[in-house]
PDB file of N, CA and C in Angstrom:
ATOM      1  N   UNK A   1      64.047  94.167 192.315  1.00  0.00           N
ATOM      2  CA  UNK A   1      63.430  95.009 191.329  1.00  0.00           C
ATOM      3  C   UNK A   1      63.404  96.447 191.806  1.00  0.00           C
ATOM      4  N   UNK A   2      63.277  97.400 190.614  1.00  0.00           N
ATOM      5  CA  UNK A   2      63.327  98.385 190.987  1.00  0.00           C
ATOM      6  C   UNK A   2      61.971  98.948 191.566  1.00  0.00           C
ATOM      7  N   UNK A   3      61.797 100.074 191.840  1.00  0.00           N
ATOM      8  CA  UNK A   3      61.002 100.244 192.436  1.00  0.00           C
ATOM      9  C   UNK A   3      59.997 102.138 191.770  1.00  0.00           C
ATOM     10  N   UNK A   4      59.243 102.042 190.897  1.00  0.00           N
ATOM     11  CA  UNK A   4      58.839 103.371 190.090  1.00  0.00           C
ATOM     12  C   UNK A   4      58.326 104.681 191.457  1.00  0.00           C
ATOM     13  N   UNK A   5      59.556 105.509 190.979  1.00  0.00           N
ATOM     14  CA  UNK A   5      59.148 106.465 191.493  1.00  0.00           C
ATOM     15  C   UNK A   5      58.043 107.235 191.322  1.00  0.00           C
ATOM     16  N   UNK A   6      56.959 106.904 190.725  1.00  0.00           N
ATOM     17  CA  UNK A   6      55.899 107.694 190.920  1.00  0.00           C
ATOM     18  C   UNK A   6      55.388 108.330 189.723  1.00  0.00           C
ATOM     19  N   UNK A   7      54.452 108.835 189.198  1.00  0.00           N
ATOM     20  CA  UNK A   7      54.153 109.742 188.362  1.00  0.00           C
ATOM     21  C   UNK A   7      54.878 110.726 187.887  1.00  0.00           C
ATOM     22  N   UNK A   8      54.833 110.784 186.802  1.00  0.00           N
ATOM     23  CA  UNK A   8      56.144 111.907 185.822  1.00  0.00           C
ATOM     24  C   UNK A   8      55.353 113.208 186.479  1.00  0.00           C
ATOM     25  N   UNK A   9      56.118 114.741 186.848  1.00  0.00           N
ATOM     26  CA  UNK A   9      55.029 116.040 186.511  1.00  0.00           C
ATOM     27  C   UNK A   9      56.031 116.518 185.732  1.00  0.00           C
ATOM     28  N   UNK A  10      55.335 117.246 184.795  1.00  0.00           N
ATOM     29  CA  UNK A  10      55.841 118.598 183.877  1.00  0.00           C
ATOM     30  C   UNK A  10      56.433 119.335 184.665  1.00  0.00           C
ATOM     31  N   UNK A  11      57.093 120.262 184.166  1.00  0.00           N
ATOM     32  CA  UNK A  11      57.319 121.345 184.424  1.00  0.00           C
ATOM     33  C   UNK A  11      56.386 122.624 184.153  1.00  0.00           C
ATOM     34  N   UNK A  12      55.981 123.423 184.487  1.00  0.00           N
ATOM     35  CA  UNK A  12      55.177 124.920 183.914  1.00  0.00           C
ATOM     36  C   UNK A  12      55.532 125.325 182.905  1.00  0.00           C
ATOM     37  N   UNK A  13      56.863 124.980 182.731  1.00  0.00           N
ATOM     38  CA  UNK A  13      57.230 125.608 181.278  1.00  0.00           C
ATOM     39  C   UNK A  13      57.808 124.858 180.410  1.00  0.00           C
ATOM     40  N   UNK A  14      57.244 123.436 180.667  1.00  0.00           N
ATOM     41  CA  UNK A  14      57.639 122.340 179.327  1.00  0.00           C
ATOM     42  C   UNK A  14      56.989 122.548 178.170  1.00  0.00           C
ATOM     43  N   UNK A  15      57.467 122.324 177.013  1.00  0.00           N
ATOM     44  CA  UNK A  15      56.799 122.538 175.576  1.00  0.00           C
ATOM     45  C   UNK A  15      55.755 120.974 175.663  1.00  0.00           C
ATOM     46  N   UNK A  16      55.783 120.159 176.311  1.00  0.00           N
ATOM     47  CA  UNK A  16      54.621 119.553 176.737  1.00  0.00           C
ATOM     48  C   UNK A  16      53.134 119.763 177.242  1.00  0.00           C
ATOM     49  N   UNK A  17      53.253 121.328 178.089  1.00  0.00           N
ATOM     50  CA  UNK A  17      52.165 122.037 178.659  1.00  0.00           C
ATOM     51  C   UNK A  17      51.617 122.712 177.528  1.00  0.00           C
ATOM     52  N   UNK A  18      52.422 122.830 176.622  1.00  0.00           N
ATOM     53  CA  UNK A  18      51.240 124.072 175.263  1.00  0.00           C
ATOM     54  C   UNK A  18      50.192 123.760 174.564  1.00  0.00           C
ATOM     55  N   UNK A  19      49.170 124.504 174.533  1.00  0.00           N
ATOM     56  CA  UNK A  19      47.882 124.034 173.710  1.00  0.00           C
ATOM     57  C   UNK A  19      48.472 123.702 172.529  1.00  0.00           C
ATOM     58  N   UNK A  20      47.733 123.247 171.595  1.00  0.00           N
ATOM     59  CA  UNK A  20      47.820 123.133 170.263  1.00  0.00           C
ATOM     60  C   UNK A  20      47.366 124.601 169.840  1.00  0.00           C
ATOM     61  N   UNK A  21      48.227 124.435 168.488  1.00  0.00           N
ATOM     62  CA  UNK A  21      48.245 125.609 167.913  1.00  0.00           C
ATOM     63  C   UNK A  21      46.893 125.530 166.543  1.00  0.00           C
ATOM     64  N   UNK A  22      46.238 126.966 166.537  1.00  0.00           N
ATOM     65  CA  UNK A  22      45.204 126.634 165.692  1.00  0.00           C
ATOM     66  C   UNK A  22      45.868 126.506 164.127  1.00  0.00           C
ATOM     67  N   UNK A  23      44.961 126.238 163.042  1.00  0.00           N
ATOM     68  CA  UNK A  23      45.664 125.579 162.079  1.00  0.00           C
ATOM     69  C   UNK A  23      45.473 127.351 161.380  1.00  0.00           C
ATOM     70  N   UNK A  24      46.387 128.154 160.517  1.00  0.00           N
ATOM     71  CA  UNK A  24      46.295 129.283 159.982  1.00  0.00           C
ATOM     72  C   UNK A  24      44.738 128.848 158.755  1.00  0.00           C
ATOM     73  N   UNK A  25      44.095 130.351 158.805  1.00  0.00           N
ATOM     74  CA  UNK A  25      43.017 129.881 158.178  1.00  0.00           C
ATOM     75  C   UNK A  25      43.332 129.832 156.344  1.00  0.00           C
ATOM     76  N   UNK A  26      42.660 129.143 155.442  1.00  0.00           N
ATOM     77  CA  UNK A  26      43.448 128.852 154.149  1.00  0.00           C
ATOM     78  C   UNK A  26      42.661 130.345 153.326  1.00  0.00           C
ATOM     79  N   UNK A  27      43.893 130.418 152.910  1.00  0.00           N
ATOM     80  CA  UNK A  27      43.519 131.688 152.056  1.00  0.00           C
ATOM     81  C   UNK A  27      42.605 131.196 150.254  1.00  0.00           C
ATOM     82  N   UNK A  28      41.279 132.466 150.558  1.00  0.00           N
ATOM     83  CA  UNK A  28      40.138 132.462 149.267  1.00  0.00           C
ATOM     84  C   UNK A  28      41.088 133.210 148.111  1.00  0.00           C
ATOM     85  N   UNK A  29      41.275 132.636 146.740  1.00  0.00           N
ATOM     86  CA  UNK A  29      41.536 133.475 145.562  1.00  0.00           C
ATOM     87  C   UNK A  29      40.410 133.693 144.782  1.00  0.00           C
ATOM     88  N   UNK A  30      40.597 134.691 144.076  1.00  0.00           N
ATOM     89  CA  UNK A  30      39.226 134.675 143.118  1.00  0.00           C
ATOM     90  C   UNK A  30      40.290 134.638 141.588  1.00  0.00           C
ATOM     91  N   UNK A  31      39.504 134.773 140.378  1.00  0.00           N
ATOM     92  CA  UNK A  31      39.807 134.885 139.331  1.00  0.00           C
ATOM     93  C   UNK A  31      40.287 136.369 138.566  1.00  0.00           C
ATOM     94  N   UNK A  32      42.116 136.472 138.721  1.00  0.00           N
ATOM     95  CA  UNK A  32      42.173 137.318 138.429  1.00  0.00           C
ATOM     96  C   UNK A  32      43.070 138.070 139.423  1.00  0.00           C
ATOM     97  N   UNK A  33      43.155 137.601 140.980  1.00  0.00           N
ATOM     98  CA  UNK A  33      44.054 137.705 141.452  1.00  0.00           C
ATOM     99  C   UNK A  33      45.274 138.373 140.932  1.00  0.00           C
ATOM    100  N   UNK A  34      46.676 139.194 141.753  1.00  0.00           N
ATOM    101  CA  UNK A  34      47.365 138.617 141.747  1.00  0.00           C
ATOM    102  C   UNK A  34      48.287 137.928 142.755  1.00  0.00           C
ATOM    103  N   UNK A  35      49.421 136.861 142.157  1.00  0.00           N
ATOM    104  CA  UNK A  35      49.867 136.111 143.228  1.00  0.00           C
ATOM    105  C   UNK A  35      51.185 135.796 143.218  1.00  0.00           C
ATOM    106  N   UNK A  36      51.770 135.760 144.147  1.00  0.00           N
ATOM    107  CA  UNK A  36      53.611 135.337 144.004  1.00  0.00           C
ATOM    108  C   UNK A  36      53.274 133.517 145.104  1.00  0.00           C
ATOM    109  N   UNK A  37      54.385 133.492 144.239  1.00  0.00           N
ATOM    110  CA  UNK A  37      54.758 131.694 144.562  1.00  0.00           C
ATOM    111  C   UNK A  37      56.315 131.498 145.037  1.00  0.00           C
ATOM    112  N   UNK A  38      56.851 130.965 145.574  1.00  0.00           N
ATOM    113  CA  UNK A  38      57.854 130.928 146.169  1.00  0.00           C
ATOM    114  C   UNK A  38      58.920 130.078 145.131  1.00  0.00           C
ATOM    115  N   UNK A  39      58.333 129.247 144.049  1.00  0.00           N
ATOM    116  CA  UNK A  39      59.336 128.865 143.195  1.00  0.00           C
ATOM    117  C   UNK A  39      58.692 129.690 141.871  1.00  0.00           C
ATOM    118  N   UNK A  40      57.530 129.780 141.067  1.00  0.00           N
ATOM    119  CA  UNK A  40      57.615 130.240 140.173  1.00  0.00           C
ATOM    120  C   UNK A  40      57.403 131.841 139.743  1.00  0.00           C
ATOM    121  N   UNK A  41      57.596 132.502 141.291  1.00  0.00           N
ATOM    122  CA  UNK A  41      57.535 133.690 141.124  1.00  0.00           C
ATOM    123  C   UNK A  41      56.158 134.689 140.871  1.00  0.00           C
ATOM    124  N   UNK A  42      55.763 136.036 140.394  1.00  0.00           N
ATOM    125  CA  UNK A  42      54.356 136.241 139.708  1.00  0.00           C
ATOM    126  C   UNK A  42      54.014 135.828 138.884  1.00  0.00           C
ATOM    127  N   UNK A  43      52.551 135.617 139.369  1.00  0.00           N
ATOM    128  CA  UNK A  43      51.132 135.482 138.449  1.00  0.00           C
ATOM    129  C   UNK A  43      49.867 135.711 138.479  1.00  0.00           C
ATOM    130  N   UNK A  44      49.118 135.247 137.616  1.00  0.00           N
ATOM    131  CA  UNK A  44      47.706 135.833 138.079  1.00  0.00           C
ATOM    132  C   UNK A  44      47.518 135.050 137.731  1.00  0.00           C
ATOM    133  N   UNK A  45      45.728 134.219 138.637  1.00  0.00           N
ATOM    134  CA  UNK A  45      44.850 133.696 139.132  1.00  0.00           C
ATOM    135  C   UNK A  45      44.254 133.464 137.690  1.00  0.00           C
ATOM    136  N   UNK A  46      43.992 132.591 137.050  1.00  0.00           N
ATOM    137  CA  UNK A  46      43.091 132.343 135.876  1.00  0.00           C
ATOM    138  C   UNK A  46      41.784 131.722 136.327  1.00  0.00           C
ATOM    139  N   UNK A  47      41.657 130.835 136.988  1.00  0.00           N
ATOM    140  CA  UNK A  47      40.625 129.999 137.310  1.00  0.00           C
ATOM    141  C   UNK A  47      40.579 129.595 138.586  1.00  0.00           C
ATOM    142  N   UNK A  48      39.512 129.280 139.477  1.00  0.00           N
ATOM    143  CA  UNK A  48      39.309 128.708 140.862  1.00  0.00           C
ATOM    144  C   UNK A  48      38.586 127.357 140.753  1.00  0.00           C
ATOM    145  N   UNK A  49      39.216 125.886 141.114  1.00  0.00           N
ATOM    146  CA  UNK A  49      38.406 124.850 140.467  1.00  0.00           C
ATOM    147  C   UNK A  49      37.631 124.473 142.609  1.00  0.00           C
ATOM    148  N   UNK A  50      36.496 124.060 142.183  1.00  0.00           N
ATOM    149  CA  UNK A  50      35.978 123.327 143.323  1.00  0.00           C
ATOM    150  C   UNK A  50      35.733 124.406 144.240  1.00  0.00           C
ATOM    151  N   UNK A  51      35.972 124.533 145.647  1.00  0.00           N
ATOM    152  CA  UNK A  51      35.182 125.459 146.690  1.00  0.00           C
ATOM    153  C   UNK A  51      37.028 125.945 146.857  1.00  0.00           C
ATOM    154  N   UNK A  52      37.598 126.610 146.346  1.00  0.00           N
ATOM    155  CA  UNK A  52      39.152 126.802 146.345  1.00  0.00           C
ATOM    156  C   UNK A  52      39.905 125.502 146.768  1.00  0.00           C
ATOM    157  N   UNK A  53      39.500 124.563 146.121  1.00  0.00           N
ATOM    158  CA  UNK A  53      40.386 123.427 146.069  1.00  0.00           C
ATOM    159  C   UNK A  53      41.809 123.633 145.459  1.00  0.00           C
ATOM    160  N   UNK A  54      41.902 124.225 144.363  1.00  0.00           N
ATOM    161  CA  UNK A  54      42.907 124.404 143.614  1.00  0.00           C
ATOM    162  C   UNK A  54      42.751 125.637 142.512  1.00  0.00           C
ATOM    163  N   UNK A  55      43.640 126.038 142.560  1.00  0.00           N
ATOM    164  CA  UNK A  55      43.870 127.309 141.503  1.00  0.00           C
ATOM    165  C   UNK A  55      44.750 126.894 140.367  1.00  0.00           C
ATOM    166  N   UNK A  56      44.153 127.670 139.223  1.00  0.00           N
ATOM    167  CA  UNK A  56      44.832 127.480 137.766  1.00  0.00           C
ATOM    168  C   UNK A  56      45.631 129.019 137.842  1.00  0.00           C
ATOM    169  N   UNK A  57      47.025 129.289 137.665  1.00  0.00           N
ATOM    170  CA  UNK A  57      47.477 130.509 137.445  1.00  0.00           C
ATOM    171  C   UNK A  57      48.728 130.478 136.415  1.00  0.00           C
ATOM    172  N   UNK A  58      48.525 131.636 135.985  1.00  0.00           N
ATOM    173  CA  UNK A  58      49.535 131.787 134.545  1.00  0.00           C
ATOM    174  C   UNK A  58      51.047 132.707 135.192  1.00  0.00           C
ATOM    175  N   UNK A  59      51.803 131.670 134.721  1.00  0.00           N
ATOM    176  CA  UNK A  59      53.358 132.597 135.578  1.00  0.00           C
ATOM    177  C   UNK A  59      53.875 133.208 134.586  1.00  0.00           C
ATOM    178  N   UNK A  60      53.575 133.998 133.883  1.00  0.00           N
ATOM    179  CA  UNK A  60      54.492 134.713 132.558  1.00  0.00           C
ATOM    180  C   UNK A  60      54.608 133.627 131.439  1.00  0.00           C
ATOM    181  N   UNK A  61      53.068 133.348 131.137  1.00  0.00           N
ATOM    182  CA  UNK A  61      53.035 132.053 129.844  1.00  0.00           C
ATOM    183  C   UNK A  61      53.200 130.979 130.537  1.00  0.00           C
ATOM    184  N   UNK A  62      53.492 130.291 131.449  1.00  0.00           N
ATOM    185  CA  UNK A  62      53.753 129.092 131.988  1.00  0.00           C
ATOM    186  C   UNK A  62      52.222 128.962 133.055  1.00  0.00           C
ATOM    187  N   UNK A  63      51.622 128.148 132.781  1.00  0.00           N
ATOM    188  CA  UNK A  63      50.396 127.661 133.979  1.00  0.00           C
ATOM    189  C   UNK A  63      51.138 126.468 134.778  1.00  0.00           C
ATOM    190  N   UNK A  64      50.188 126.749 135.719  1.00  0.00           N
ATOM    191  CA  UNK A  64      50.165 126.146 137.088  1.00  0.00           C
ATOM    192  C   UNK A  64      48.981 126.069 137.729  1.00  0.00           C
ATOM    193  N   UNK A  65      49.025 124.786 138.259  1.00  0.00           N
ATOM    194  CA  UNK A  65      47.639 124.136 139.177  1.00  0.00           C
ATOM    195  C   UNK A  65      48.480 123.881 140.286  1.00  0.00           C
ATOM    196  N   UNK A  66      47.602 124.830 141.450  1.00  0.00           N
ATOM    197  CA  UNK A  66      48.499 125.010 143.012  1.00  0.00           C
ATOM    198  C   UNK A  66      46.893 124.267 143.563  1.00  0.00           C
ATOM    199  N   UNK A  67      47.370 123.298 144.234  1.00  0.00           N
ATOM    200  CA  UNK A  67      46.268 122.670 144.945  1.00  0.00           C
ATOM    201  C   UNK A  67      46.401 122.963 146.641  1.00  0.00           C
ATOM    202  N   UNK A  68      44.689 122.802 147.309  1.00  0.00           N
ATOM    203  CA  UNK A  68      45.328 123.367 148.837  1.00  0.00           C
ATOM    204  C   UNK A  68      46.176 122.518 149.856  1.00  0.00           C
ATOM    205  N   UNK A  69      46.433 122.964 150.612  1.00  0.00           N
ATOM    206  CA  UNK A  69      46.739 124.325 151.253  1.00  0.00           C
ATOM    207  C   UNK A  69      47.506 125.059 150.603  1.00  0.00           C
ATOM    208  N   UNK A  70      47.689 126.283 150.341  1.00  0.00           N
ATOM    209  CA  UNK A  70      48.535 127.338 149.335  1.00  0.00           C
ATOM    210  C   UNK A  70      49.418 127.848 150.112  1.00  0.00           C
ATOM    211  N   UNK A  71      50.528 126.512 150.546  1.00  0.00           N
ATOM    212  CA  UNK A  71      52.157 126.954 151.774  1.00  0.00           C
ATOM    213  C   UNK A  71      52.918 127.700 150.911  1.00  0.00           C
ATOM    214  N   UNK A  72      52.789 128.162 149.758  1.00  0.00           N
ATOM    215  CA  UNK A  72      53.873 128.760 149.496  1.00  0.00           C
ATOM    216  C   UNK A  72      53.325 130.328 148.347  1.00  0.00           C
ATOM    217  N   UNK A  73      52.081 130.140 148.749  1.00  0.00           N
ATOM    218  CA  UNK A  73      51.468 130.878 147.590  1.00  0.00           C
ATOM    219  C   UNK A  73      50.804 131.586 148.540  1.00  0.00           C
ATOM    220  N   UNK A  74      51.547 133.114 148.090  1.00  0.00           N
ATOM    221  CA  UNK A  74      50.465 134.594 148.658  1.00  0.00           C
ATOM    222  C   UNK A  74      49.848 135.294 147.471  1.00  0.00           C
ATOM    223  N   UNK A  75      48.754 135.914 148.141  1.00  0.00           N
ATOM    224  CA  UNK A  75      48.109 137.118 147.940  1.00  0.00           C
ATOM    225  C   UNK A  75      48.810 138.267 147.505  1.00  0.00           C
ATOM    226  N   UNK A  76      48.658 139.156 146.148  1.00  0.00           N
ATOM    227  CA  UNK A  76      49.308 140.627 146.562  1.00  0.00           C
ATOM    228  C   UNK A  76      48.479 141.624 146.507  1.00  0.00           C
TER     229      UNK A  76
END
């Protein structure tokens, strides 16, 4: 049989040694906003449902309910 060499060590500069990364904090909208979306382009903020659970926003006549986290939805 073989015979285990021993305990693994890292290296100092293994991507094994890195903290965790903090989570980005989720962005507050209010009513009225405005906002770009990565597929439907500008709009503005109509409604905020729950503690910013989800936003109601109007894209040029077309609504949309963006629920959180908002990965693709900024602030302008």
């Amino acid at each position: 049989m073989k015979q285990s060499a021993g305990s693994r060590r890292h290296l100092p500069s293994s991507p094994f040694n890195q903290p965790a990364q903090e989570a980005s904090p989720v962005e507050s909208f209010d009513a009225g906003d405005r906002v770009s979306h990565d597929q439907f382009g500008l709009g503005r903020v109509i409604a905020v449902e729950g503690d910013n659970d989800a936003v109601l926003i109007d894209f040029a006549g077309r609504q949309g309910r963006i629920l959180r986290p908002y990965s693709k939805l900024t602030k302008l």
